[in-house]
C-alpha atoms as a PDB file:
ATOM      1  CA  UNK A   1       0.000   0.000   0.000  1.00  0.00           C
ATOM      2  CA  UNK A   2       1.252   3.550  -1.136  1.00  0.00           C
ATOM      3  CA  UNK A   3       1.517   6.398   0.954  1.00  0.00           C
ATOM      4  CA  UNK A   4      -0.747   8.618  -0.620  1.00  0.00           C
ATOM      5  CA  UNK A   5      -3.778   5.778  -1.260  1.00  0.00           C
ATOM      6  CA  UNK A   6      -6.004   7.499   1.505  1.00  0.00           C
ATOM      7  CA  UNK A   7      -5.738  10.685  -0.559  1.00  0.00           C
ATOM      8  CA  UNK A   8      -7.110   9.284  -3.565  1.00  0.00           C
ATOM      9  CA  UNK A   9      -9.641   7.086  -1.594  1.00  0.00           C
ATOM     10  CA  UNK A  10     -11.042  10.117   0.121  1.00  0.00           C
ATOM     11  CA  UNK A  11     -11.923  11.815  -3.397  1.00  0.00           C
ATOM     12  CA  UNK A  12     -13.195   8.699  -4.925  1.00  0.00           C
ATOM     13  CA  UNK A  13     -10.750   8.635  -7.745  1.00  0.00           C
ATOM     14  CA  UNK A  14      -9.584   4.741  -6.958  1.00  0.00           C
ATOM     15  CA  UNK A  15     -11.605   3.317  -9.645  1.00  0.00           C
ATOM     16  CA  UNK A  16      -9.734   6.632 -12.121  1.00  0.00           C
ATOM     17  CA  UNK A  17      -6.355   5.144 -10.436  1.00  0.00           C
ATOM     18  CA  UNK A  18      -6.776   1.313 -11.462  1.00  0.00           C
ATOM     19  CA  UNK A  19      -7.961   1.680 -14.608  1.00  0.00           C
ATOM     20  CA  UNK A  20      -5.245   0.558 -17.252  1.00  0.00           C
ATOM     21  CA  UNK A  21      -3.014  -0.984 -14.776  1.00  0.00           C
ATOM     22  CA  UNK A  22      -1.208  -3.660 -15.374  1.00  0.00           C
ATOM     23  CA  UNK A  23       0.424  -6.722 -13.166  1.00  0.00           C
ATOM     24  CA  UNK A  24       3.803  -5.738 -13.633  1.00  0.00           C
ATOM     25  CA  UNK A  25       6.345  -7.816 -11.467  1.00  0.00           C
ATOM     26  CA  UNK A  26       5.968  -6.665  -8.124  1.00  0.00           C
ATOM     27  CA  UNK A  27       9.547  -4.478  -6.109  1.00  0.00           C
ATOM     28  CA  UNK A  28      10.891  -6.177  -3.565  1.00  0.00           C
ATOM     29  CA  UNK A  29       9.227  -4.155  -0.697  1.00  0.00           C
ATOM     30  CA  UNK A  30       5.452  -5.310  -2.107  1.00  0.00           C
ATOM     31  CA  UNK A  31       6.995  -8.918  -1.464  1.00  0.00           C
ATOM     32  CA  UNK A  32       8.287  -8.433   1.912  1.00  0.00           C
ATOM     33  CA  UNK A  33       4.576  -6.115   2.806  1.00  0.00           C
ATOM     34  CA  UNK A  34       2.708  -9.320   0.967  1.00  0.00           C
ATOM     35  CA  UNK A  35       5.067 -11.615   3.530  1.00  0.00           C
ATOM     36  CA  UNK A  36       4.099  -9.826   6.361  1.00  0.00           C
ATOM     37  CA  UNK A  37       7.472  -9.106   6.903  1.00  0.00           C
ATOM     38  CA  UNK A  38       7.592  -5.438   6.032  1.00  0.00           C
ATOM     39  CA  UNK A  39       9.955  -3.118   7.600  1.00  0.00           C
ATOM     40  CA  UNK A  40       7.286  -0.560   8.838  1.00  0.00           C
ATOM     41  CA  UNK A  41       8.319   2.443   8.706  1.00  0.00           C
ATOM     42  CA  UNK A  42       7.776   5.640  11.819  1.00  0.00           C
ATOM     43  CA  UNK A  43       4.762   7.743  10.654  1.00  0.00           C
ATOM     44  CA  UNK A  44       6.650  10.887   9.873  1.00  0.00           C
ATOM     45  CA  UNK A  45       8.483   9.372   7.416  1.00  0.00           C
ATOM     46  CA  UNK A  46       6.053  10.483   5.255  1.00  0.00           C
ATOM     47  CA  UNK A  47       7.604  11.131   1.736  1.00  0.00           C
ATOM     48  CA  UNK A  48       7.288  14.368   0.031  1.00  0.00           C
ATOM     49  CA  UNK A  49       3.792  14.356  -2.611  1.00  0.00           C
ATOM     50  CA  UNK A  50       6.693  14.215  -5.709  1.00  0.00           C
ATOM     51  CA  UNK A  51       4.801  12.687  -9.067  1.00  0.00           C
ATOM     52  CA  UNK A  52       6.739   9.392  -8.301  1.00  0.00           C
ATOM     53  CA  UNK A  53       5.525   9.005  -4.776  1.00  0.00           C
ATOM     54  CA  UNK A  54       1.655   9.910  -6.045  1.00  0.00           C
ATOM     55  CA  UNK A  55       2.477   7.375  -9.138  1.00  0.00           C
ATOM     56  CA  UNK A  56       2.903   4.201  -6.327  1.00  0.00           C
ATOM     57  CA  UNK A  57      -0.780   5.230  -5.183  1.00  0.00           C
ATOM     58  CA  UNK A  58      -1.948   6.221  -8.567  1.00  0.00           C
ATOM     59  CA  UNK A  59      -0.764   4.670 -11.560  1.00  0.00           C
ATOM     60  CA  UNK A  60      -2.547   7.361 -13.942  1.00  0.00           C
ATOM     61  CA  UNK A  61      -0.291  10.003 -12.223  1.00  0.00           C
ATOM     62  CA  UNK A  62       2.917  10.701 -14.523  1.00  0.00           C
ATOM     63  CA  UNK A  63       6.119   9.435 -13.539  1.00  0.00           C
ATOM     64  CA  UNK A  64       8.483  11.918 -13.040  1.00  0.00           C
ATOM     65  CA  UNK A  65      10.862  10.807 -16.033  1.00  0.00           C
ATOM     66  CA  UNK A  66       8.161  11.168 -18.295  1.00  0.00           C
ATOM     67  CA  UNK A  67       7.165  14.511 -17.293  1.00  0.00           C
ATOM     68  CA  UNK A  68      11.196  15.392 -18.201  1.00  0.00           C
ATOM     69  CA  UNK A  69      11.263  13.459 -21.470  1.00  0.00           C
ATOM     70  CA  UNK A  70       8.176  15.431 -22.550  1.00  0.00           C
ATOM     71  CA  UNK A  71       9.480  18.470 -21.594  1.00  0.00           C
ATOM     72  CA  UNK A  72      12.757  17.797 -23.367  1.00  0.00           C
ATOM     73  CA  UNK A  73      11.450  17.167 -26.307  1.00  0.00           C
ATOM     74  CA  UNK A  74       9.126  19.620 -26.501  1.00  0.00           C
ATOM     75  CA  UNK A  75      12.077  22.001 -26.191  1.00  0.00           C
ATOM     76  CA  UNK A  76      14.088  20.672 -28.622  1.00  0.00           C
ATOM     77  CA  UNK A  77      11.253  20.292 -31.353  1.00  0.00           C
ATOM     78  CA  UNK A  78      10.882  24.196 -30.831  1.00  0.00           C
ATOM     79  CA  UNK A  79      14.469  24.861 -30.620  1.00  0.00           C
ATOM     80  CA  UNK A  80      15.311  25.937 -34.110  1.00  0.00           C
ATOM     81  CA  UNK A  81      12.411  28.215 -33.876  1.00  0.00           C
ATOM     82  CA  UNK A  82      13.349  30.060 -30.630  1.00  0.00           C
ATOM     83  CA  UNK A  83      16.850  30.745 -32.344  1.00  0.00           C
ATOM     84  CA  UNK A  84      15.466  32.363 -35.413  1.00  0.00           C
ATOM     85  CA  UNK A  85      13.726  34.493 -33.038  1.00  0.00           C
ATOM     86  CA  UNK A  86      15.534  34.924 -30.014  1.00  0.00           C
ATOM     87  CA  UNK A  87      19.315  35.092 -31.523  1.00  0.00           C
ATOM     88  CA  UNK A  88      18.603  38.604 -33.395  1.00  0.00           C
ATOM     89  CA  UNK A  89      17.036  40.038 -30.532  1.00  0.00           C
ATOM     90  CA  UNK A  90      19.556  39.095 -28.042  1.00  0.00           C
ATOM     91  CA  UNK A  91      22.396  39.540 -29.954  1.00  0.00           C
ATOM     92  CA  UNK A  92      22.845  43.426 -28.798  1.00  0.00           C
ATOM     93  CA  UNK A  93      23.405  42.279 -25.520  1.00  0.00           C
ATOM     94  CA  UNK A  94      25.838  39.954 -26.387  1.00  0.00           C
ATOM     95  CA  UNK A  95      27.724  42.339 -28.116  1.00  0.00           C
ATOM     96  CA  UNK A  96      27.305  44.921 -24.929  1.00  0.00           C
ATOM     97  CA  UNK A  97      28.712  42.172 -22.809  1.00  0.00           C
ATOM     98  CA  UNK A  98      31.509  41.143 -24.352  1.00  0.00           C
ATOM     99  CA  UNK A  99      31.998  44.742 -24.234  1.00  0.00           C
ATOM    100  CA  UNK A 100      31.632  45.394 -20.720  1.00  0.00           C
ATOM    101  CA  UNK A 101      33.887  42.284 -20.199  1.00  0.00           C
ATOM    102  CA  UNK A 102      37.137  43.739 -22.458  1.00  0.00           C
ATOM    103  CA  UNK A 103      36.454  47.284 -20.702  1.00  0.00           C
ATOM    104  CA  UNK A 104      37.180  45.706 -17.286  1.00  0.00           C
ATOM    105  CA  UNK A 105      39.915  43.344 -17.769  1.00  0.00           C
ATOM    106  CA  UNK A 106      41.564  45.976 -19.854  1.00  0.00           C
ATOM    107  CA  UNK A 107      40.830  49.233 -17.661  1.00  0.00           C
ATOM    108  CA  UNK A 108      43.430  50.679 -14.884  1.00  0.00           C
ATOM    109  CA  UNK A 109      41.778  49.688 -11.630  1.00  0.00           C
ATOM    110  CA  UNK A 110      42.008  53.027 -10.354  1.00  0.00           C
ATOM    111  CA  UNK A 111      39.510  54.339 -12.787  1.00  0.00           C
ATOM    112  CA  UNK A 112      37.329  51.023 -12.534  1.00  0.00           C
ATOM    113  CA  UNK A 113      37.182  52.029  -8.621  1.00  0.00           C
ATOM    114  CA  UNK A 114      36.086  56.109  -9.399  1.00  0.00           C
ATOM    115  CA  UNK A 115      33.380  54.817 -11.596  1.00  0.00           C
ATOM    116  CA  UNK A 116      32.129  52.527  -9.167  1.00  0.00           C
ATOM    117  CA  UNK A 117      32.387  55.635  -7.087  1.00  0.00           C
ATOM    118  CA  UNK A 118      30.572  57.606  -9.392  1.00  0.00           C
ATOM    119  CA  UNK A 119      27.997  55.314  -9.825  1.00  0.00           C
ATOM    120  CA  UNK A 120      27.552  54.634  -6.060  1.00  0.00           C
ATOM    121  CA  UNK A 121      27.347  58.338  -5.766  1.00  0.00           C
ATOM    122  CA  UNK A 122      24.842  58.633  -8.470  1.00  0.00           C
ATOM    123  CA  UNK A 123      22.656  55.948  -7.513  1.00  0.00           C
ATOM    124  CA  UNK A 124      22.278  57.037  -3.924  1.00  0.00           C
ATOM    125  CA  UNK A 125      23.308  60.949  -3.913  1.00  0.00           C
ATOM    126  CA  UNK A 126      24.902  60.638  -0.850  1.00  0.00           C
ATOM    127  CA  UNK A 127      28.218  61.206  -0.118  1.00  0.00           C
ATOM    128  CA  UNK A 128      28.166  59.005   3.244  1.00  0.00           C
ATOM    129  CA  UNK A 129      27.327  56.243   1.424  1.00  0.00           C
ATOM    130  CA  UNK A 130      29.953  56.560  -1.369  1.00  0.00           C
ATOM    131  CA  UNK A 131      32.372  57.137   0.834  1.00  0.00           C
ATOM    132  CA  UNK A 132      31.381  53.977   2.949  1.00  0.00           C
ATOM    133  CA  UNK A 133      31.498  51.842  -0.428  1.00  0.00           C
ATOM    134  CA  UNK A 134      34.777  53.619  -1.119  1.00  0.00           C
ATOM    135  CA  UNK A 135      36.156  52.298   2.275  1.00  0.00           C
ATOM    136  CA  UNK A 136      35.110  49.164   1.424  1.00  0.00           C
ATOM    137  CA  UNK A 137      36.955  48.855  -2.402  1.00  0.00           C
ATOM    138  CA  UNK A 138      40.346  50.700  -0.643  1.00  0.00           C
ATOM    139  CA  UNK A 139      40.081  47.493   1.821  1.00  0.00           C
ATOM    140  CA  UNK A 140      39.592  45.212  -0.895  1.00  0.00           C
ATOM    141  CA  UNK A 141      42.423  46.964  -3.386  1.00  0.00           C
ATOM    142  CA  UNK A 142      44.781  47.037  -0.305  1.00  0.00           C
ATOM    143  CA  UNK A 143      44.480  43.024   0.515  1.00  0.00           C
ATOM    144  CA  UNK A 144      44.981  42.169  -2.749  1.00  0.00           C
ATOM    145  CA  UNK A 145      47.828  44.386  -3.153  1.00  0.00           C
ATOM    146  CA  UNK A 146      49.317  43.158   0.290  1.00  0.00           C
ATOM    147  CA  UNK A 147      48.527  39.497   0.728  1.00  0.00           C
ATOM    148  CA  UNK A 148      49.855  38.781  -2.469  1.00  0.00           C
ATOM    149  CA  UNK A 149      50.974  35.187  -1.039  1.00  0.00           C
ATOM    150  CA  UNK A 150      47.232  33.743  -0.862  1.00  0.00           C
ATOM    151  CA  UNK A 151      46.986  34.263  -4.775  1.00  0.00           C
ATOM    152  CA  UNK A 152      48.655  30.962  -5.333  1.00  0.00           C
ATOM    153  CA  UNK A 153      45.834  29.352  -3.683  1.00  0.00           C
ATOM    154  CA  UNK A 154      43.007  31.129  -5.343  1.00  0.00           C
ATOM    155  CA  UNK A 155      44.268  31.437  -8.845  1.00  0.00           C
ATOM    156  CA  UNK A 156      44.796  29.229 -11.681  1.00  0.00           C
ATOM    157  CA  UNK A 157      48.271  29.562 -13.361  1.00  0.00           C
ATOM    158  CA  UNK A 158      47.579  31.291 -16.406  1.00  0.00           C
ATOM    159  CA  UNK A 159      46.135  34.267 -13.881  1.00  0.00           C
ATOM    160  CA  UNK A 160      49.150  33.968 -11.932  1.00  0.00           C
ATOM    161  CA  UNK A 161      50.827  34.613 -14.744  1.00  0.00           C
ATOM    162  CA  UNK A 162      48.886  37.696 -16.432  1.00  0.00           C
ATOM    163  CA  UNK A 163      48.710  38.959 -12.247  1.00  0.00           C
ATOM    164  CA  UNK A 164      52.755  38.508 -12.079  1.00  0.00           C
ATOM    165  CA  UNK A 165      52.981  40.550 -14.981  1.00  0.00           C
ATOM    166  CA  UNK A 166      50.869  42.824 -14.139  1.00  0.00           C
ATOM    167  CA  UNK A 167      52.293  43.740 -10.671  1.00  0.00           C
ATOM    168  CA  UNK A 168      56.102  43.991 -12.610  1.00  0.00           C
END
């Protein structure tokens, strides 16, 4: 007996439920319940109402894996369609990414700190507060600058690299 056969019991669907089953071999815990030697189990072990768990009580409920499989192929019969649609549209931001990206890695930090400064100060027009934020980035550019040593664990060797020659 399934966890969840009282719920379907109480709405009357148990007739809905058996309808189309088959006798498919039976898992090892319907043998040892059928036994009487079932391990019972404490009563709030109660599983959680996933679409496998309401499949033992109710075999017209979905399985979980078929719910996927019909979602994944669903997506990929629509695929070529979302990309003749969504690839022109999105390709602006793309481009304003891989912008964004160059500007920063290719930007003196100094001026990467004022305009997060700026922006701070823009965003909030308050000068405690950028100067709070700007407390915060001096701490973070002086650690870096100073504990140099705990790179090595953080970084991969072609960043060690690019940061040695950097800091030359």
């Amino acid at each position: 007996m399934a966890t969840y056969d009282w719920f379907f019991n109480a709405l009357g669907l148990r007739d809905w439920c058996d309808t189309g089953t088959s006798e498919a071999p039976m898992s090892m815990a319907d043998l040892l319940a059928k036994t009487g030697n079932a391990v019972e189990e404490p009563f709030y072990a109660i599983p959680f109402p996933s679409l496998d768990a309401l499949n033992e009580a109710c075999g017209q409920i979905t399985q979980t894996r078929d719910v996927v499989k019909g979602l994944e192929e669903g997506f990929l019969a629509i695929r070529p369609a979302l990309r003749t649609i969504l690839d022109p549209i999105t390709q602006p931001l793309s481009w304003m990414l891989d912008g964004t990206l160059y500007l920063f890695t290719q930007a003196p930090w100094f001026l990467i700190m004022a305009m997060l400064l700026l922006v701070t100060w823009y965003a909030t027009r308050s000068v405690s507060v950028m100067l709070f934020n700007a407390s915060y980035d001096e701490a973070a550019v002086y650690f870096l600058t100073t504990n140099k040593d705990v790179w090595g664990e953080w970084l991969n060797d072609e960043a060690k690299g690019k940061l040695a020659a950097l800091l030359k």
